[in-house]
Protein backbone atom coordinates (compact mmCIF):
# COMPACT_ATOMS: atom_id res chain seq x y z
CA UNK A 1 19.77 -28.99 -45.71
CA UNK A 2 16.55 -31.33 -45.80
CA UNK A 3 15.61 -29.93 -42.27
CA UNK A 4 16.30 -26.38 -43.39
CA UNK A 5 13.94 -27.15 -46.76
CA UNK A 6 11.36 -28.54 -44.56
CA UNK A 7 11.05 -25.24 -42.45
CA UNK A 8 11.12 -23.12 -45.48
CA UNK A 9 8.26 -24.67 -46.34
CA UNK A 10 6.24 -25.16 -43.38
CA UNK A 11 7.23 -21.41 -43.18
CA UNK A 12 5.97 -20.86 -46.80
CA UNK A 13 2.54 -22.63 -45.96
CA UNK A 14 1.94 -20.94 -42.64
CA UNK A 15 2.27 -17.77 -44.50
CA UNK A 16 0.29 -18.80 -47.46
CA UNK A 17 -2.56 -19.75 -45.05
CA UNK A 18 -2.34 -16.29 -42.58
CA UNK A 19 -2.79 -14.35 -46.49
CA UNK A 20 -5.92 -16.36 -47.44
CA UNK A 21 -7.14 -16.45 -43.76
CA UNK A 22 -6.79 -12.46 -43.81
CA UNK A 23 -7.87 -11.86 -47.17
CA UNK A 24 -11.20 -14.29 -46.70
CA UNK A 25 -12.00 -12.06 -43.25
CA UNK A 26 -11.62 -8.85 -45.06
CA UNK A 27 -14.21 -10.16 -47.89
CA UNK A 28 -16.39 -10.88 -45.68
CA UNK A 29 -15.85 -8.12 -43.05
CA UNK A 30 -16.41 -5.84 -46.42
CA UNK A 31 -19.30 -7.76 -47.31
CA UNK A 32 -20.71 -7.72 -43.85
CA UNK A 33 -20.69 -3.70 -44.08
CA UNK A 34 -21.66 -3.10 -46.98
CA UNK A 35 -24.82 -5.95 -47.43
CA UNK A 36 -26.92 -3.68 -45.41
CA UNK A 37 -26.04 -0.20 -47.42
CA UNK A 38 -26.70 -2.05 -50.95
């Protein structure tokens, strides 16, 4: 139960870090591409 808990939230994390990982290189892939049009 405790090791099961402790995956769920490594899992949890892991997946919580890939979101903010993807959503900071999509700000600044937007950014990137648009900076020179604006």
């Amino acid at each position: 139960m405790n090791i099961l808990y402790f995956l769920n939230r490594n899992v949890r994390a892991a997946i919580f870090i890939a979101a903010g990982v993807a959503g900071l290189g999509a700000a600044g892939l937007i950014g990137w591409v648009t900076a020179p049009i604006s």
